[in-house]
Protein backbone atom coordinates (compact mmCIF):
# COMPACT_ATOMS: atom_id res chain seq x y z
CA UNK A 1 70.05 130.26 92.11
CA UNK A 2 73.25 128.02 91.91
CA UNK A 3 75.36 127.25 88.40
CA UNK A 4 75.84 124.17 86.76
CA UNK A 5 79.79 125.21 86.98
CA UNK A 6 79.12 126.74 90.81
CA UNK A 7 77.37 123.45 91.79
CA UNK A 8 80.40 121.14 90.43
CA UNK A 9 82.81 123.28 92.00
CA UNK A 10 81.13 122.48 95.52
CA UNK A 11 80.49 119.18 95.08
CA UNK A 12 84.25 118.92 94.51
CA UNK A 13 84.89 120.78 97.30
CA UNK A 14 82.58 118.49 98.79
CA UNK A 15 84.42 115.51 98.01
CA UNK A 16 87.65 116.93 99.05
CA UNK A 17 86.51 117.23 102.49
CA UNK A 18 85.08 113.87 102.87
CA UNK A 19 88.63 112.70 101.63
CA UNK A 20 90.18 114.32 103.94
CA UNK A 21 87.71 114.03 106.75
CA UNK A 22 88.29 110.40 106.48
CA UNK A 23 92.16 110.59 106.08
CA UNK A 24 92.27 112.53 109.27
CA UNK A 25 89.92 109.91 110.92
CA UNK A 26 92.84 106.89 110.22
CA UNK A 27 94.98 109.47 111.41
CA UNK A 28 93.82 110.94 114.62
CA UNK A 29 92.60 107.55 115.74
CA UNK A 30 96.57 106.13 114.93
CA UNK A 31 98.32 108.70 116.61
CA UNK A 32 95.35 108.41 119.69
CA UNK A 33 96.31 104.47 119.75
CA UNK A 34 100.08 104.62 119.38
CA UNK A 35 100.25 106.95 121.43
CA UNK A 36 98.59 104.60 123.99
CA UNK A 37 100.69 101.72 123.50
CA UNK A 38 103.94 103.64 123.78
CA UNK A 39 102.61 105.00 127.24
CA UNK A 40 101.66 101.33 128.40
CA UNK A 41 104.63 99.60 127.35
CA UNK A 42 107.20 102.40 128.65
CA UNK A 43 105.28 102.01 132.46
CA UNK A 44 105.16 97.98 131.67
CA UNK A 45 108.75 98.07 130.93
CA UNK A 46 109.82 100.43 133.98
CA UNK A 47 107.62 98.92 136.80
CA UNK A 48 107.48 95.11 135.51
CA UNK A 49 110.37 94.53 133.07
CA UNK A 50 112.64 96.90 135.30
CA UNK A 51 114.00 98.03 132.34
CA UNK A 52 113.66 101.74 131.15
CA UNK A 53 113.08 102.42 127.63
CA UNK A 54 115.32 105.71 126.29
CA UNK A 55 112.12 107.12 124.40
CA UNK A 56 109.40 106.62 127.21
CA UNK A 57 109.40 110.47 127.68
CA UNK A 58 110.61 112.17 124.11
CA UNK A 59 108.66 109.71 121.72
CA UNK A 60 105.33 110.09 123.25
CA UNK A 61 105.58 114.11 123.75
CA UNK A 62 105.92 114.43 120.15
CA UNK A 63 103.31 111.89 119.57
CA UNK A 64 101.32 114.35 121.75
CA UNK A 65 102.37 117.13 120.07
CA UNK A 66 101.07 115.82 116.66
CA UNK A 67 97.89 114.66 117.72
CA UNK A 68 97.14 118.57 118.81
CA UNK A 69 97.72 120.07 116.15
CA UNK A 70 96.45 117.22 113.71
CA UNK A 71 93.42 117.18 115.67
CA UNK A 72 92.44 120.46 116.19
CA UNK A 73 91.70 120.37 112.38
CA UNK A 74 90.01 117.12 113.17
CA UNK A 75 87.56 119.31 115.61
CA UNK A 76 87.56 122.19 113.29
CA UNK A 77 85.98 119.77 110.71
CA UNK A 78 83.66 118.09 112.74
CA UNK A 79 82.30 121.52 114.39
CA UNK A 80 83.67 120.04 117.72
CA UNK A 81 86.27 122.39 118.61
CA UNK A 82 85.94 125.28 121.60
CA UNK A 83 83.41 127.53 121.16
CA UNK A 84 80.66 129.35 123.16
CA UNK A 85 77.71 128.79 121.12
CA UNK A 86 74.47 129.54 123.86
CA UNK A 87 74.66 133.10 122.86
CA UNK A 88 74.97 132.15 118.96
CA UNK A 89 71.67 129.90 119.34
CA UNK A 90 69.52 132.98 120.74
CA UNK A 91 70.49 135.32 117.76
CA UNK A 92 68.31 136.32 115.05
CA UNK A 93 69.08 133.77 111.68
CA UNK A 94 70.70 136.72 109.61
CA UNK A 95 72.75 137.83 112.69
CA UNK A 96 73.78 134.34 113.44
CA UNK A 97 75.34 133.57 109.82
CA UNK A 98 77.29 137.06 110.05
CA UNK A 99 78.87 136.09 113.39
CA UNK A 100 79.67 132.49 112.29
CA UNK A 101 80.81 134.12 108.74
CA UNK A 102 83.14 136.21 111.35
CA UNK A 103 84.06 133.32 113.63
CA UNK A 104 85.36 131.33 110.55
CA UNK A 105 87.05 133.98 108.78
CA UNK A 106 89.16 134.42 112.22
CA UNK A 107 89.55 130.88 112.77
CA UNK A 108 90.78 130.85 108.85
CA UNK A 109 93.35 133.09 109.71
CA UNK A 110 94.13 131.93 112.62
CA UNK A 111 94.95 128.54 110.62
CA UNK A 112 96.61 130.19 108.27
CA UNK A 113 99.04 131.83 110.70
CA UNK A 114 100.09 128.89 112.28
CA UNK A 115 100.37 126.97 108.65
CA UNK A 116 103.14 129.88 107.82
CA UNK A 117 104.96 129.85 111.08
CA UNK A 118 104.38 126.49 111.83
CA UNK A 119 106.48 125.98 108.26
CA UNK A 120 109.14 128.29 109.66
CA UNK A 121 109.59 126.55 112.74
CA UNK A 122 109.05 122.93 111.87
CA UNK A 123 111.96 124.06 108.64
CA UNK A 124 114.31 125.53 111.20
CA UNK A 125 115.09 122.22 112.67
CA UNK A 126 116.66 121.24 109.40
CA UNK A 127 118.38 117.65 109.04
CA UNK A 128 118.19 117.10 113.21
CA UNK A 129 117.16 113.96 114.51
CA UNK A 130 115.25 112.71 118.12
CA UNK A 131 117.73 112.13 120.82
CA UNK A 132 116.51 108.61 121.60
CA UNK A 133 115.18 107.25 117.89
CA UNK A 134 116.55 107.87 114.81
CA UNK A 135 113.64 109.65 113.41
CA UNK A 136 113.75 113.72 111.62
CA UNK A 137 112.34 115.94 114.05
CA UNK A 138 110.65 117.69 110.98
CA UNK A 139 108.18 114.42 110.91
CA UNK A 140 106.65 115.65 114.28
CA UNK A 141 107.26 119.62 114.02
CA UNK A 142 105.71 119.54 109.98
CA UNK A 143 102.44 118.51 112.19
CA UNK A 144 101.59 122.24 113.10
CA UNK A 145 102.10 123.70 109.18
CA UNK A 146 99.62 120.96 108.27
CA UNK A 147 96.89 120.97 111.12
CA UNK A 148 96.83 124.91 109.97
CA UNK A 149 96.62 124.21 106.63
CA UNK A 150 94.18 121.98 107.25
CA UNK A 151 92.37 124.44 109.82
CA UNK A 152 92.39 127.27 106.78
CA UNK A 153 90.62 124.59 103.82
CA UNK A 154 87.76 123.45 106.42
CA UNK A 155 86.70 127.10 107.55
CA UNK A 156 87.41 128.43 103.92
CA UNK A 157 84.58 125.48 102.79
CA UNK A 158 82.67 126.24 105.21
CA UNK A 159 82.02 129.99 104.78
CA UNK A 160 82.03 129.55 100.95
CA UNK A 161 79.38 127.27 101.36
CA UNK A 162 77.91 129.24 104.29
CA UNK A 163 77.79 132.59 102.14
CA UNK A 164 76.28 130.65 98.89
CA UNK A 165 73.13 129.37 101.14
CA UNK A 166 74.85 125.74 100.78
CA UNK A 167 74.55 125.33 104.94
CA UNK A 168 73.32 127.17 107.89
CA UNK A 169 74.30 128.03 110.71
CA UNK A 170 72.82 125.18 112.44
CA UNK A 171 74.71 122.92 110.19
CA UNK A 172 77.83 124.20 112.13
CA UNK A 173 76.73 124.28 115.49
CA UNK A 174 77.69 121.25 117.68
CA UNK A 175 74.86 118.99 118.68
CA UNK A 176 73.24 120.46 121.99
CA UNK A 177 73.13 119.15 125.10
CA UNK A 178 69.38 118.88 125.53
């Protein structure tokens, strides 16, 4: 039996996710498409213009970089992220929510772990800037603290609502092949 105050706080919860579900959306699908044009107009410019750009290599690796870590929370929401789930599927229904209760505690920490170094690291480079644009190198290294932030809130959401009988298992499996 769910609270009126229990229920509220999960469909707040709820409606945090979405929010961000669909802010990562805009985002993953930006950085996916910039980085796409950048590619294509740094080969256009080389092999048609004859005329190198200075960021065709350093603007699109940190592009890259971003979109990793910004979409591994992306996968991590959407239950589309790497997992070996055959052996799940075949376990009994109580054994199956203890080992996804276990796989999303350790993906929660995992998150969380690369939220606090990820901070140390992306802080360490300070005031620096790209070599060939003048943008903060902290714009492209505070991707990591966030995509484990990020990481940490989706599994936390999902095991609270896991434990409380809010979703199954199968609610966190990714759609099968058959």
């Amino acid at each position: 039996m769910h609270s009126p105050a229990m229920d509220r706080t999960f469909a707040l919860l709820e409606r945090i996710d979405h929010l961000i579900g669909r802010g990562l959306d805009v985002v993953v699908i930006t950085l996916a498409g910039l980085l796409l044009l950048l590619l294509n107009y740094a080969v256009f410019a080389r092999f048609v213009l004859n005329d190198s750009v200075s960021w065709g290599e350093e603007l699109p690796a940190h592009i890259l970089a971003m979109l990793t870590f910004v979409g591994a929370a992306y996968l991590t929401r959407t239950n589309e992220h790497l997992g070996f789930d055959a052996v799940l599927r075949e376990l009994p229904p109580r054994l199956k929510t203890v080992v996804m209760g276990g796989n999303l505690i350790l993906m929660g920490g995992f998150g969380a772990m690369l939220a606090y170094y990820g901070t140390i690291a992306a802080t360490s480079f300070g005031s620096r800037q790209l070599i060939s644009v003048d943008l903060p190198m902290a714009l492209f290294r505070g991707a990591m603290p966030l995509g484990g932030a990020l990481i940490t809130l989706f599994c936390a959401i999902r095991l609270a609502r896991l434990a409380t009988g809010r979703m199954t298992v199968d609610d966190l499996l990714p759609e099968s092949d058959a």
